[in-house]
C-alpha atoms as a PDB file:
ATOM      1  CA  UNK A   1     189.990 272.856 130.553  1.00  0.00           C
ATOM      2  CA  UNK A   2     189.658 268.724 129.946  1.00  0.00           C
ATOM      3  CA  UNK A   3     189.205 267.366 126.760  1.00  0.00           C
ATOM      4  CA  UNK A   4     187.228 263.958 126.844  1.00  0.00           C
ATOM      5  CA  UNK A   5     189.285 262.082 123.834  1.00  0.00           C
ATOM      6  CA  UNK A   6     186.777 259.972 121.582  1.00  0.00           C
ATOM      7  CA  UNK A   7     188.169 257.000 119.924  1.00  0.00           C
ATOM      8  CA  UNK A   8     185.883 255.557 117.202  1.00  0.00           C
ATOM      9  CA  UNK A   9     185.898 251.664 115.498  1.00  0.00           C
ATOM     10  CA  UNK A  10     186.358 251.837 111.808  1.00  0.00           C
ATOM     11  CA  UNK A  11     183.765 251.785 109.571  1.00  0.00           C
ATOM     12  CA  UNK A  12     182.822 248.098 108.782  1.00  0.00           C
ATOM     13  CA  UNK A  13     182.751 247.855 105.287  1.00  0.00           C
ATOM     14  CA  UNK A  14     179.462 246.239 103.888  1.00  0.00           C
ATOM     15  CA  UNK A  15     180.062 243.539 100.676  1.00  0.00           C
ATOM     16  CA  UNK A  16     176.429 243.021  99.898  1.00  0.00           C
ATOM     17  CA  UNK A  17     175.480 239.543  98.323  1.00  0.00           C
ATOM     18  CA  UNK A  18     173.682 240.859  95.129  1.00  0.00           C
ATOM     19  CA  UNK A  19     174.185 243.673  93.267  1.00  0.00           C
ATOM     20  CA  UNK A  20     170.537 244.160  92.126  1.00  0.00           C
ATOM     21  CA  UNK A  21     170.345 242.424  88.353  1.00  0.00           C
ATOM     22  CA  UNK A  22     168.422 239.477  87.331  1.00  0.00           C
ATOM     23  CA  UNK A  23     170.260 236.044  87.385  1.00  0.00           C
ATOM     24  CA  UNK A  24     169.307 235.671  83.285  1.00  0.00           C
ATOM     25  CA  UNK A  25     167.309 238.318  81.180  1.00  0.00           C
ATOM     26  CA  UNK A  26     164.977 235.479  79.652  1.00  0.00           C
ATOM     27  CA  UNK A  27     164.457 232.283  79.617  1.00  0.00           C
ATOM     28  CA  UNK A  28     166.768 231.257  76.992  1.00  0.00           C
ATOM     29  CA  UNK A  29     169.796 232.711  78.730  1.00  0.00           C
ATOM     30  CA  UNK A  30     168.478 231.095  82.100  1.00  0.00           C
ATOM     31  CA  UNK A  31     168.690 227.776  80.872  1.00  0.00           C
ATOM     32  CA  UNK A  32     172.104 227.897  79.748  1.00  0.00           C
ATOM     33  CA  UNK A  33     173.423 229.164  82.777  1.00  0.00           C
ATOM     34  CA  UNK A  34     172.164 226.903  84.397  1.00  0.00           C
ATOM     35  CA  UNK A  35     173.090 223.712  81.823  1.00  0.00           C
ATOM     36  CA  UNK A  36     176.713 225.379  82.007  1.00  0.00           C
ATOM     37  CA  UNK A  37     177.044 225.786  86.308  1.00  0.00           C
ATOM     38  CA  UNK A  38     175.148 222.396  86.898  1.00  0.00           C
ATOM     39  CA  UNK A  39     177.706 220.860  84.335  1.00  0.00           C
ATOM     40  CA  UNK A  40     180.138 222.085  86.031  1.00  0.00           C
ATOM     41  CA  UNK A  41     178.996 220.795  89.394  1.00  0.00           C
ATOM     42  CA  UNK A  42     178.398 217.207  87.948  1.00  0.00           C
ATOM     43  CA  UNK A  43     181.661 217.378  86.531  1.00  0.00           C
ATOM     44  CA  UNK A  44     183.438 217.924  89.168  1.00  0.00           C
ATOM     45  CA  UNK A  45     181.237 216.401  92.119  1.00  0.00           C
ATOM     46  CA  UNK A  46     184.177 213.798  93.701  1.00  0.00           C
ATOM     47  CA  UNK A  47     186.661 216.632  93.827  1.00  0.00           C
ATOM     48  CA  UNK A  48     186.167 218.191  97.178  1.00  0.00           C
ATOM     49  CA  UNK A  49     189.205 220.824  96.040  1.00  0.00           C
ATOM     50  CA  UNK A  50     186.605 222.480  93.813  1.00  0.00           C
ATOM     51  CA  UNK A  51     184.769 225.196  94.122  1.00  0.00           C
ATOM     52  CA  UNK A  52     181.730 226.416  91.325  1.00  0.00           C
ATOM     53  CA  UNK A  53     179.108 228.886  91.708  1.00  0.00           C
ATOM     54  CA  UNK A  54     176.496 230.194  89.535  1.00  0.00           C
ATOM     55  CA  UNK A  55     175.814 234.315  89.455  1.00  0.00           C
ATOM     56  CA  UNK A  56     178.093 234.829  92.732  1.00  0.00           C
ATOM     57  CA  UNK A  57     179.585 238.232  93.572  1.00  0.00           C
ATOM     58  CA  UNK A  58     183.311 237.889  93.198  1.00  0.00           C
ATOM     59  CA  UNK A  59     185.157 240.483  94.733  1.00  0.00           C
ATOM     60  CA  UNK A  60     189.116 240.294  94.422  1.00  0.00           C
ATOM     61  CA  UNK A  61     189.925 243.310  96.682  1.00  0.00           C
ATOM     62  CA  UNK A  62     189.677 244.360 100.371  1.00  0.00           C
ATOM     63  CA  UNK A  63     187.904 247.261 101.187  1.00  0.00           C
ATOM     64  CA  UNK A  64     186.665 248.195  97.643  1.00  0.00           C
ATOM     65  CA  UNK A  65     183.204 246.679  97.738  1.00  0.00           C
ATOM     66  CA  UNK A  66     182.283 248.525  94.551  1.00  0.00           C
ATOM     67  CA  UNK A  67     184.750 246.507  92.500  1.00  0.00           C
ATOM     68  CA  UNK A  68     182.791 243.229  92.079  1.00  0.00           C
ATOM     69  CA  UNK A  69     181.380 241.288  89.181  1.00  0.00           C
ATOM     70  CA  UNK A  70     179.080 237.841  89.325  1.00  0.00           C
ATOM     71  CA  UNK A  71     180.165 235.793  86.656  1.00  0.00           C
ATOM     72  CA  UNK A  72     177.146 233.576  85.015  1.00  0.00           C
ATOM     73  CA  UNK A  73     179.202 230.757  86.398  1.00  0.00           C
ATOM     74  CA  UNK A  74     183.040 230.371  88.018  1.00  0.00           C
ATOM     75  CA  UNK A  75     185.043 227.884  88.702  1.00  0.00           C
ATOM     76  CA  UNK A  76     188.144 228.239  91.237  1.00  0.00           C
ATOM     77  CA  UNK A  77     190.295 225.131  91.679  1.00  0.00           C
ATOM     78  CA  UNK A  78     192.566 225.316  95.122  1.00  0.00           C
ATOM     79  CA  UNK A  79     189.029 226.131  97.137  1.00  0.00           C
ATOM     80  CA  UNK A  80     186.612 223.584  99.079  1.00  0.00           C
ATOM     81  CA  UNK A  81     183.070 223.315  97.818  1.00  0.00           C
ATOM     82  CA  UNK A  82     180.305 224.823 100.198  1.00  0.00           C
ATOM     83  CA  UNK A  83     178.191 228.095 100.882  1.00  0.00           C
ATOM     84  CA  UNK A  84     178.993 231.507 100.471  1.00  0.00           C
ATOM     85  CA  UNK A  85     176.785 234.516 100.133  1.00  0.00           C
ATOM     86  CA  UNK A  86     179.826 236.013  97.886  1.00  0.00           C
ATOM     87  CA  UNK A  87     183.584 234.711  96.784  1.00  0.00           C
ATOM     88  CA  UNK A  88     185.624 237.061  98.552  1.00  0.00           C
ATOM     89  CA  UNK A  89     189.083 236.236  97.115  1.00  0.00           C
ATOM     90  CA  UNK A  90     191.243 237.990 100.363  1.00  0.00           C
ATOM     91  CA  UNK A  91     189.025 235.021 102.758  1.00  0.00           C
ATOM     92  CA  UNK A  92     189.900 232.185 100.078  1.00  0.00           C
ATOM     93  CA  UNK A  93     193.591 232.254  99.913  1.00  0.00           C
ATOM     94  CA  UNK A  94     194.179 235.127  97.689  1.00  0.00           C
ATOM     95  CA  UNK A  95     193.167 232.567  94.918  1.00  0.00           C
ATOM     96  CA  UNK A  96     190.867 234.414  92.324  1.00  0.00           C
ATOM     97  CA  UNK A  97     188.103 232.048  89.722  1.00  0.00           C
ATOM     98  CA  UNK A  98     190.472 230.328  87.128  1.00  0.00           C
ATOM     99  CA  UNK A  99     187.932 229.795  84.917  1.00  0.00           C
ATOM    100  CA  UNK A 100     184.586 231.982  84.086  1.00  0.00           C
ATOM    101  CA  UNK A 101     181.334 231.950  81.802  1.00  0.00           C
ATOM    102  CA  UNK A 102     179.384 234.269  80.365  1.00  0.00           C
ATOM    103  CA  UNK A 103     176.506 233.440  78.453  1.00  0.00           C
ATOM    104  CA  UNK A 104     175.382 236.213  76.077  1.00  0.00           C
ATOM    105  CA  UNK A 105     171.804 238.149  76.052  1.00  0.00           C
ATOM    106  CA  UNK A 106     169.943 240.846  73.797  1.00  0.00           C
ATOM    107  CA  UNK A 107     170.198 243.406  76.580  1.00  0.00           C
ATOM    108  CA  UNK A 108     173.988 242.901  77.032  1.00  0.00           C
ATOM    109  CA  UNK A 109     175.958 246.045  75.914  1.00  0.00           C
ATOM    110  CA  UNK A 110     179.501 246.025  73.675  1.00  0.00           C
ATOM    111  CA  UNK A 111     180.762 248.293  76.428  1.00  0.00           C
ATOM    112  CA  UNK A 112     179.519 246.249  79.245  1.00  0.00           C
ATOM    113  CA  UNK A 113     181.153 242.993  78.099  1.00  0.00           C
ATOM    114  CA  UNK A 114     183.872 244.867  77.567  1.00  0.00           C
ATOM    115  CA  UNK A 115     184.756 246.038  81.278  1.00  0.00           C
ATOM    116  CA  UNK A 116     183.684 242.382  82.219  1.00  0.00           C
ATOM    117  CA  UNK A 117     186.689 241.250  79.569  1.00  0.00           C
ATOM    118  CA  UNK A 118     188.918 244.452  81.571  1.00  0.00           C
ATOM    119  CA  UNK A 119     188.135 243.266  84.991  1.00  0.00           C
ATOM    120  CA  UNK A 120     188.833 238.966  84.317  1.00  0.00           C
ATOM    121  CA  UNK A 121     192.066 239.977  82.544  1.00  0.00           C
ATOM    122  CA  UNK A 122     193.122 242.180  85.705  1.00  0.00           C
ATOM    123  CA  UNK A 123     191.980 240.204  88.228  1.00  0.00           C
ATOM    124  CA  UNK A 124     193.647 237.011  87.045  1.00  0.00           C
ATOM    125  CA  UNK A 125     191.295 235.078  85.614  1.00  0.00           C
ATOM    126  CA  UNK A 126     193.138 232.288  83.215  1.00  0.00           C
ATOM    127  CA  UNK A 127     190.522 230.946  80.837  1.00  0.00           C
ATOM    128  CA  UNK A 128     187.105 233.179  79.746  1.00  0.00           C
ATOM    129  CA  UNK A 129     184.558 231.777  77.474  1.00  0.00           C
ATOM    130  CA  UNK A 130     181.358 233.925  76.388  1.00  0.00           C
ATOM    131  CA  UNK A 131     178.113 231.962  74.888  1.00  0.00           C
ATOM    132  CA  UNK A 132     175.800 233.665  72.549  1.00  0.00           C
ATOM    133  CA  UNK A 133     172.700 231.338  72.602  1.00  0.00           C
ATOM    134  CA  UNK A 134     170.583 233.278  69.755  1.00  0.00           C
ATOM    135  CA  UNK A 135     172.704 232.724  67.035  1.00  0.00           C
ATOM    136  CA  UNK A 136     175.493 229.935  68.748  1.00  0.00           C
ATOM    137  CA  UNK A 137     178.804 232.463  68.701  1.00  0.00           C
ATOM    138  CA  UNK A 138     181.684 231.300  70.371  1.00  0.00           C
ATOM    139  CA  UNK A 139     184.222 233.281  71.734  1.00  0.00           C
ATOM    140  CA  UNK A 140     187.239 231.940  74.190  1.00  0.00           C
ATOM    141  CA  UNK A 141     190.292 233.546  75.303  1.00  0.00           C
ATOM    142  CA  UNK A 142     193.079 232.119  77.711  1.00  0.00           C
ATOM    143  CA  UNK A 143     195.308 234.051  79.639  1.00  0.00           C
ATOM    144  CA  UNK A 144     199.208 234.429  78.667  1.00  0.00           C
ATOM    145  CA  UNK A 145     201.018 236.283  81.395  1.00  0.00           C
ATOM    146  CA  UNK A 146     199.266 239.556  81.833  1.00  0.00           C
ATOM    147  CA  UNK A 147     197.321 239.136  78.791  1.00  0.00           C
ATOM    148  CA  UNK A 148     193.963 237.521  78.025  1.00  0.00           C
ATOM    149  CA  UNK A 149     194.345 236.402  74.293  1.00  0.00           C
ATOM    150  CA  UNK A 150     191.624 235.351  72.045  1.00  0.00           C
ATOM    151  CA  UNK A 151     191.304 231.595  70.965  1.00  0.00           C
ATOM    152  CA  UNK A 152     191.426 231.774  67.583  1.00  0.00           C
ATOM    153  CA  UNK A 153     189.141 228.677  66.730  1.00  0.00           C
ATOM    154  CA  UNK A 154     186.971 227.970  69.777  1.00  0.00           C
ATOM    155  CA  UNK A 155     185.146 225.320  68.255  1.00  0.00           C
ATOM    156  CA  UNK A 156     186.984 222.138  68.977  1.00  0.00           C
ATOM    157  CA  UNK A 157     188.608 223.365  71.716  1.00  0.00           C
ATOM    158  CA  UNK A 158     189.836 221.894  74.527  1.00  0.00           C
ATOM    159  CA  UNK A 159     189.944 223.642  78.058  1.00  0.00           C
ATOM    160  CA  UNK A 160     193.479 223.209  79.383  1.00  0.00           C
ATOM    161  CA  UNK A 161     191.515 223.843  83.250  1.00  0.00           C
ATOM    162  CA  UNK A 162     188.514 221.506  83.158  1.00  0.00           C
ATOM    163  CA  UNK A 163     189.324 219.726  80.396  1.00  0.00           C
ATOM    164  CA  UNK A 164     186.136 220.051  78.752  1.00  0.00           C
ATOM    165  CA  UNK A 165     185.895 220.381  74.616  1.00  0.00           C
ATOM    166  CA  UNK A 166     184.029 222.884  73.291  1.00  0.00           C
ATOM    167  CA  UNK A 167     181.581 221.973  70.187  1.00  0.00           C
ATOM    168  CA  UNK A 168     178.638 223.940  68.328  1.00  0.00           C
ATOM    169  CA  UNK A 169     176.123 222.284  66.458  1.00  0.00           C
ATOM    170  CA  UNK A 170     173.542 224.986  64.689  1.00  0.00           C
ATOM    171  CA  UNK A 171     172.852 227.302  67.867  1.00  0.00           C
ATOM    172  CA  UNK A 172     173.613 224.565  70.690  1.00  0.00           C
ATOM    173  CA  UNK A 173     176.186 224.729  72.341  1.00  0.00           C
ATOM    174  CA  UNK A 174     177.703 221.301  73.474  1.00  0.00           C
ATOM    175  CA  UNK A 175     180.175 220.550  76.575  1.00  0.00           C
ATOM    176  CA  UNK A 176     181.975 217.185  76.307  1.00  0.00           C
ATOM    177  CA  UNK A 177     183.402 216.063  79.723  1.00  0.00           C
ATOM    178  CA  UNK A 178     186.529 214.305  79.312  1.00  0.00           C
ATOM    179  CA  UNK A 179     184.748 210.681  79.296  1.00  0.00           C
ATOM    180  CA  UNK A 180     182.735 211.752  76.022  1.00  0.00           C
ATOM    181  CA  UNK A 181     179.187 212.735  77.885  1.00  0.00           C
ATOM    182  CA  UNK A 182     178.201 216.033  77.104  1.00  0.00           C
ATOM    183  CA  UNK A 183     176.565 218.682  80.047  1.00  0.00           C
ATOM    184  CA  UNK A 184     172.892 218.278  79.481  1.00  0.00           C
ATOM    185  CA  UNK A 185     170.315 220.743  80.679  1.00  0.00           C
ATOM    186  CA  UNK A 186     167.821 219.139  83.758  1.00  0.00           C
ATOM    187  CA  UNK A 187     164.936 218.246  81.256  1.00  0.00           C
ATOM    188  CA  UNK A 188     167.412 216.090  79.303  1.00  0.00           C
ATOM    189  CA  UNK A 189     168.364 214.651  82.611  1.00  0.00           C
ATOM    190  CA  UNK A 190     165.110 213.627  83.283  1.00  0.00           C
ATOM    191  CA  UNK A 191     164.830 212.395  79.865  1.00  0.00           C
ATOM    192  CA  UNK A 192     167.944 210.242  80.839  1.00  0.00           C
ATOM    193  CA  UNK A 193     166.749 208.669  83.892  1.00  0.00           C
ATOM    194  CA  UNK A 194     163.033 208.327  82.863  1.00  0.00           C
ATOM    195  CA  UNK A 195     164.553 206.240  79.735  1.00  0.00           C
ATOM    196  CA  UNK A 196     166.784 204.008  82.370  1.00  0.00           C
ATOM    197  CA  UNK A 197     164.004 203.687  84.540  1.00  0.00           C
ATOM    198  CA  UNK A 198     161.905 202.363  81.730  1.00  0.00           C
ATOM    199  CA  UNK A 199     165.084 199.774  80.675  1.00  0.00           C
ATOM    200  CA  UNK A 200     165.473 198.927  83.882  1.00  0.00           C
ATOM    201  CA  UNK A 201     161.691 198.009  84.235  1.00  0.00           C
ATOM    202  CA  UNK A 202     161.872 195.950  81.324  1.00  0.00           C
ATOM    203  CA  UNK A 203     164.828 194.439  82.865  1.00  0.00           C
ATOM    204  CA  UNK A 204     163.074 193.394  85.613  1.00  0.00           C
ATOM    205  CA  UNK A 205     160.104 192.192  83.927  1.00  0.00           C
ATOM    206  CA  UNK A 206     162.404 190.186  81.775  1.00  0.00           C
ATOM    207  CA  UNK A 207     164.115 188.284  84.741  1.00  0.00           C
ATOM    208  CA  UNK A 208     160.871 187.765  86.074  1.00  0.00           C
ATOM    209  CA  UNK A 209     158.983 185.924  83.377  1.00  0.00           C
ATOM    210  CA  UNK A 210     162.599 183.741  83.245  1.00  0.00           C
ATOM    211  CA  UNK A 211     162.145 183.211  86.710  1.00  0.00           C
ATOM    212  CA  UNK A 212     158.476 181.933  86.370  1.00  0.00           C
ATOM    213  CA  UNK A 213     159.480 180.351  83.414  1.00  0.00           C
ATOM    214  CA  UNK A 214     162.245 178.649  85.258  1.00  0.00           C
ATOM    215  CA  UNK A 215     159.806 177.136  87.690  1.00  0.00           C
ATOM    216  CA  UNK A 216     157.363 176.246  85.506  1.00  0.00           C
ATOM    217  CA  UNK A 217     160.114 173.762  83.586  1.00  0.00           C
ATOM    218  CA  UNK A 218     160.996 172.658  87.360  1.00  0.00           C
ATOM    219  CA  UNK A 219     157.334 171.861  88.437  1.00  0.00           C
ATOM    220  CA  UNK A 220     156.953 170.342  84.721  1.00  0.00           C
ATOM    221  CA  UNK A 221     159.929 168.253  85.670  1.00  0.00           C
ATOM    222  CA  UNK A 222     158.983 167.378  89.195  1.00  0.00           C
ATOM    223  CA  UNK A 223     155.540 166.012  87.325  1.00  0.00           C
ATOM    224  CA  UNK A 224     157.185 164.086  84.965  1.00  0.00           C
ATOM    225  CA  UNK A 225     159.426 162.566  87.316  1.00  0.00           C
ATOM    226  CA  UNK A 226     156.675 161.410  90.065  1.00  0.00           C
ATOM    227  CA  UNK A 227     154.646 160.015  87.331  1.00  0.00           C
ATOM    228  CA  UNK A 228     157.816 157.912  86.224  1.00  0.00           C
ATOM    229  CA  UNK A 229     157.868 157.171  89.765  1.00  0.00           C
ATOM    230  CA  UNK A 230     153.897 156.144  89.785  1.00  0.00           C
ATOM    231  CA  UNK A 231     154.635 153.962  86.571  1.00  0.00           C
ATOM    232  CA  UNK A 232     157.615 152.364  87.998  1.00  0.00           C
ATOM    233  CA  UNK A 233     155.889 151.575  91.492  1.00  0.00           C
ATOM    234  CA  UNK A 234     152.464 149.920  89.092  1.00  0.00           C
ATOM    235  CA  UNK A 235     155.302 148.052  87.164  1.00  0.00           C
ATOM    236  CA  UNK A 236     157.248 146.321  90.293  1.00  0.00           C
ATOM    237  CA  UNK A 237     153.521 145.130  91.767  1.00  0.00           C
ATOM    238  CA  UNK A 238     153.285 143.301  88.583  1.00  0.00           C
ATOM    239  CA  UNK A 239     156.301 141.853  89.316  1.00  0.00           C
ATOM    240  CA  UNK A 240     157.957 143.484  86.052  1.00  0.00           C
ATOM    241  CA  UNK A 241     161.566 145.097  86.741  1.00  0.00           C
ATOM    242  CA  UNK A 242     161.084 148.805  85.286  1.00  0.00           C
ATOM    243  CA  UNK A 243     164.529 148.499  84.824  1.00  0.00           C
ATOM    244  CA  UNK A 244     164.368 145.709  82.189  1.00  0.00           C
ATOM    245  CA  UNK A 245     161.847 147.610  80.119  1.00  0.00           C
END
């Protein structure tokens, strides 16, 4: 009796892009995650070396799709900037986010944040800062071999990664980049430009009434000089020198 022997391709193992949950769970939140990622991305714009992502699936081991989490925002120095549906740390060198955000909402649970705390101390992560935008709490810690330990004082802080101090004035957060500007949110942006736009204008409307100005004191000058010239020319037909005058 033959046997027919059936050989069968392994399983491909599926490492979906979302897992389901809302980017922000109100509107609050959203805008901070977004001030924070975009930051991040201005920040570090001319460093092609660089890589920062917003919400994005990060999973750190092959062939366990369920063991993922999507930081509010990442940032993984050693990787090049561009798109990916999720960070999967075995395809980017083995190198896992350095530094991650979290920015706090109502409908965040004490247990929750604290297997997202369990899973960035595992997985390598070497500088964790959570935001709580309702009432402005602070919290940092910064990894010490295997051990994510609490900044005392976040406020005044200075992120040995990205080199970014961390202030708090009432609820707001601010972000100073290392040249003194702090992370602004895109309405504050637009604030920005639409207040150089309007100096610029003036600018411009400035050098152009000096410019007609400056050719109305040339044309003045032309006229003075031809009717000098006029004078002069009536002068030497009555036989005075205009030069003797």
């Amino acid at each position: 009796m033959s046997t027919s022997a059936h050989s069968s391709a392994p399983a491909t193992i599926h490492y979906p892009d979302s897992d389901g949950k809302p980017m922000a769970d109100n509107t609050l939140q959203f805008q901070w995650v977004v001030t924070i990622k975009e930051g991040l991305d201005a920040l570090f714009r001319d460093r092609p070396d660089v890589f920062v992502a917003g919400d994005l699936l990060w999973y750190p081991v092959e062939g366990n799709p369920k063991l993922c989490q999507a930081p509010d925002a990442l940032v993984v120095f050693g990787r090049p900037k561009g798109y990916r549906g999720s960070y999967k740390q075995w395809q980017e060198g083995g190198i896992a986010p350095q530094v991650v955000f979290e920015v706090h909402s109502p409908n965040n649970r004490a247990e929750e944040m604290t297997r997202k705390a369990l899973f960035y101390r595992r997985h390598g992560v070497e500088e964790y800062y959570l935001y709580n935008p309702e009432n402005g709490a602070l919290s940092g810690w910064l990894r010490e071999g295997d051990e994510l330990l609490e900044i005392p004082e976040p406020r005044g802080w200075t992120s040995p990664r990205l080199g970014v101090r961390f202030e708090v004035e009432g609820t707001d957060l601010r972000l100073i980049r290392p040249d003194g500007r702090c992370f602004r949110s895109y309405p504050e942006l637009v604030e920005d430009w639409e207040r150089e736009e309007a100096r610029a204008e003036q600018e411009r409307t400035r050098a152009e009434q000096e410019r007609l100005r400056a050719e109305q004191e040339h044309a003045r000058a032309e006229q003075e000089h031809a009717r000098a010239e006029r004078l002069a020319e009536r002068l030497r037909a009555m036989g005075i020198d205009p030069e003797s005058l």
